[in-house]
C-alpha atoms as a PDB file:
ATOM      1  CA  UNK A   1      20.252  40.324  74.642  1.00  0.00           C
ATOM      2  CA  UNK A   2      24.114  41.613  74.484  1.00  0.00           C
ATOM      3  CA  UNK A   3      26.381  40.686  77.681  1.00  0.00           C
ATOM      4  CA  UNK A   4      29.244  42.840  78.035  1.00  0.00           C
ATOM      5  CA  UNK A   5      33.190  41.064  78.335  1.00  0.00           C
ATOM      6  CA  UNK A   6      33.812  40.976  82.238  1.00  0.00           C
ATOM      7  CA  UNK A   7      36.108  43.724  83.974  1.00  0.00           C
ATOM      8  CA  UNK A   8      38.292  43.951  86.787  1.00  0.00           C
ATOM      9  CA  UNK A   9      39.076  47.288  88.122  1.00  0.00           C
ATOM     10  CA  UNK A  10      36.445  49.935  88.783  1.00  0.00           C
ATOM     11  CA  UNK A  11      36.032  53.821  89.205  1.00  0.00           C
ATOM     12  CA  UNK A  12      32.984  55.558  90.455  1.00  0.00           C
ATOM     13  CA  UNK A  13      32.935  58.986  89.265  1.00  0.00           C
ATOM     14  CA  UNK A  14      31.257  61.100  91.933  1.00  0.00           C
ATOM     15  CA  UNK A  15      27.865  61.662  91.192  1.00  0.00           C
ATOM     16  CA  UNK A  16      26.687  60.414  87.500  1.00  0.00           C
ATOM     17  CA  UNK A  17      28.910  57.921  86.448  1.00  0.00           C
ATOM     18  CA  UNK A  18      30.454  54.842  87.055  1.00  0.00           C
ATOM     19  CA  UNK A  19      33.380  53.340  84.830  1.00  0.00           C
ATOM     20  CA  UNK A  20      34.684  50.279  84.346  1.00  0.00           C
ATOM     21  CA  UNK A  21      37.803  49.179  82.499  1.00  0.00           C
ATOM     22  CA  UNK A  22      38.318  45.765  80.720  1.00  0.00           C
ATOM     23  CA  UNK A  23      40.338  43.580  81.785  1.00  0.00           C
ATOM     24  CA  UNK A  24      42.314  42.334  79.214  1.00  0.00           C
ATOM     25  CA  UNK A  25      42.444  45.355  77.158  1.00  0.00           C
ATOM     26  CA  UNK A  26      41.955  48.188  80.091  1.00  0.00           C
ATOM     27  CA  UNK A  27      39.636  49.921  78.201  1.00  0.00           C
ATOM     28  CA  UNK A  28      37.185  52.503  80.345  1.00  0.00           C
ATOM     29  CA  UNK A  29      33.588  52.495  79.557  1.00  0.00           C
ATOM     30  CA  UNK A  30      31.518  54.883  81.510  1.00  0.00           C
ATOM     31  CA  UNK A  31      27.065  54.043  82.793  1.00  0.00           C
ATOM     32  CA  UNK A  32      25.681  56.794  83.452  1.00  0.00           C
ATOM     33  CA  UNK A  33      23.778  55.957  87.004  1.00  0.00           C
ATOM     34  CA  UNK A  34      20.672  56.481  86.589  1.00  0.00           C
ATOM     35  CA  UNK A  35      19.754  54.927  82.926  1.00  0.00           C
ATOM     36  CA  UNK A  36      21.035  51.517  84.839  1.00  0.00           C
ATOM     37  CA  UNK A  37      18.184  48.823  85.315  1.00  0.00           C
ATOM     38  CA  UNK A  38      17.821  45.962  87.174  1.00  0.00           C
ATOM     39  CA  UNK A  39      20.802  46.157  88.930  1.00  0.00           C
ATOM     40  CA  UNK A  40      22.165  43.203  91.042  1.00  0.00           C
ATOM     41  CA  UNK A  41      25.211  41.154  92.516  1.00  0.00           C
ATOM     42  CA  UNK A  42      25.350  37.623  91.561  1.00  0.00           C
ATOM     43  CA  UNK A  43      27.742  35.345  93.413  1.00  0.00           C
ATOM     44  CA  UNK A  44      29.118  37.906  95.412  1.00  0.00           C
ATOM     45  CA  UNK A  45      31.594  38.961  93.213  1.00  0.00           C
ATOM     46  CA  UNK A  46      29.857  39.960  89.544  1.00  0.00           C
ATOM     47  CA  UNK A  47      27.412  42.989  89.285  1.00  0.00           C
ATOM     48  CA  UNK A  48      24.541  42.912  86.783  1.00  0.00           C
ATOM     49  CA  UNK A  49      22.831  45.490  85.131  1.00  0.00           C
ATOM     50  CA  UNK A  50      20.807  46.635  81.761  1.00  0.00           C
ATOM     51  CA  UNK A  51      21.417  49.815  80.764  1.00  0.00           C
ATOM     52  CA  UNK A  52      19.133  50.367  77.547  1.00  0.00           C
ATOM     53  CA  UNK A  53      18.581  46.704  76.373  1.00  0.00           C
ATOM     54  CA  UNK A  54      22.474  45.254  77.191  1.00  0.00           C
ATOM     55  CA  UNK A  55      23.382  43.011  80.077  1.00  0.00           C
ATOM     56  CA  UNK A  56      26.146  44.009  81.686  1.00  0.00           C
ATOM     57  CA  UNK A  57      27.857  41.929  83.961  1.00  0.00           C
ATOM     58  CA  UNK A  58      30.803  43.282  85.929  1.00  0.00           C
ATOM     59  CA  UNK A  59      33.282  41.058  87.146  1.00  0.00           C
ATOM     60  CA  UNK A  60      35.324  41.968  90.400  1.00  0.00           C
ATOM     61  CA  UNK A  61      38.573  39.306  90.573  1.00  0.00           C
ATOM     62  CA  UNK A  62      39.975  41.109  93.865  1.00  0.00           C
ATOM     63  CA  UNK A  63      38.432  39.409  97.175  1.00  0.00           C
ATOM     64  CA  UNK A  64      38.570  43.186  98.581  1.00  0.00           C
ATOM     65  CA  UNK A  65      36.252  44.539  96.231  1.00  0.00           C
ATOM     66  CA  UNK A  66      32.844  44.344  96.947  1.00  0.00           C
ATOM     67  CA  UNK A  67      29.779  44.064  94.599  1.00  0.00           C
ATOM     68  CA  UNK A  68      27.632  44.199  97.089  1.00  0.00           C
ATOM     69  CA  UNK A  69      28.558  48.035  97.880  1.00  0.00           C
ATOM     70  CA  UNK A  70      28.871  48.785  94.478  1.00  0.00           C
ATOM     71  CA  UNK A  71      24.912  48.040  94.280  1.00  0.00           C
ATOM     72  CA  UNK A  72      24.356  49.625  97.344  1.00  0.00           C
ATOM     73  CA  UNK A  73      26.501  52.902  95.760  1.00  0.00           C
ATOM     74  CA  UNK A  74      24.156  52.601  93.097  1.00  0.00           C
ATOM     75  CA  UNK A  75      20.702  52.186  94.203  1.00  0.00           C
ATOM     76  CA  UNK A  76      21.338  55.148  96.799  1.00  0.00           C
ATOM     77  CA  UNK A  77      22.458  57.775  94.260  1.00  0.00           C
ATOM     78  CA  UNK A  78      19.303  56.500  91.978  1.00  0.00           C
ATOM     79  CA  UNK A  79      16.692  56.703  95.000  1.00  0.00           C
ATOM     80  CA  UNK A  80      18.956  60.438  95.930  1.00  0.00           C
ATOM     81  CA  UNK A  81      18.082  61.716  92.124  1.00  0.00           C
ATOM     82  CA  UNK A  82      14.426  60.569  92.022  1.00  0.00           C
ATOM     83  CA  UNK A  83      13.642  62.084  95.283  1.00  0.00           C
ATOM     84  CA  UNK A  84      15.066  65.222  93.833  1.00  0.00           C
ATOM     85  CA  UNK A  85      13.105  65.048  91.052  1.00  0.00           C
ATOM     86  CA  UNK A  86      10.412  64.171  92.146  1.00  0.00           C
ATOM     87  CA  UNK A  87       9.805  64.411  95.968  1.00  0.00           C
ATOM     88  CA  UNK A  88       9.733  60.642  96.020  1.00  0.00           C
ATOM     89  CA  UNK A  89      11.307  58.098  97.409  1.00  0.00           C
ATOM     90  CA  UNK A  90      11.377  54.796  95.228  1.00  0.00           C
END
């Protein structure tokens, strides 16, 4: 299992990406939402997630930004796509 270097700043791109740029070098990598698993905030500042068969684990060094609703941001655009999909609500 790969974990990703932690990153500071964040970007959500409206509806089917997030992005997150590297600290130390600022370099952007964009998740597309919904191929992220297991998504969750650990000590309220770092958010976790697989996306394929990498950990992720996203870093947030500003006391303003939250984790939590960057979970929250997440799981509601995932539960918004399978339920139009599928007519389902996970």
């Amino acid at each position: 299992m790969e974990t990703s270097p932690y990153y500071q700043k964040a970007r959500y791109y409206g509806k089917t990406e997030a992005s997150f740029f590297m600290g130390d070098h600022n370099l952007e990598q964009n998740f597309p939402i919904v191929k992220l698993d297991g998504a969750n905030v650990q000590m309220n500042n770092r958010l976790e997630f697989y996306l394929e068969e990498s950990l992720y684990s996203v870093v947030f060094h500003h006391p303003y930004t939250s984790a939590y609703k960057w979970l929250q941001s997440i799981l509601y655009y995932q539960e918004k796509q399978a339920f139009e999909e599928d007519g389902v609500l996970l």
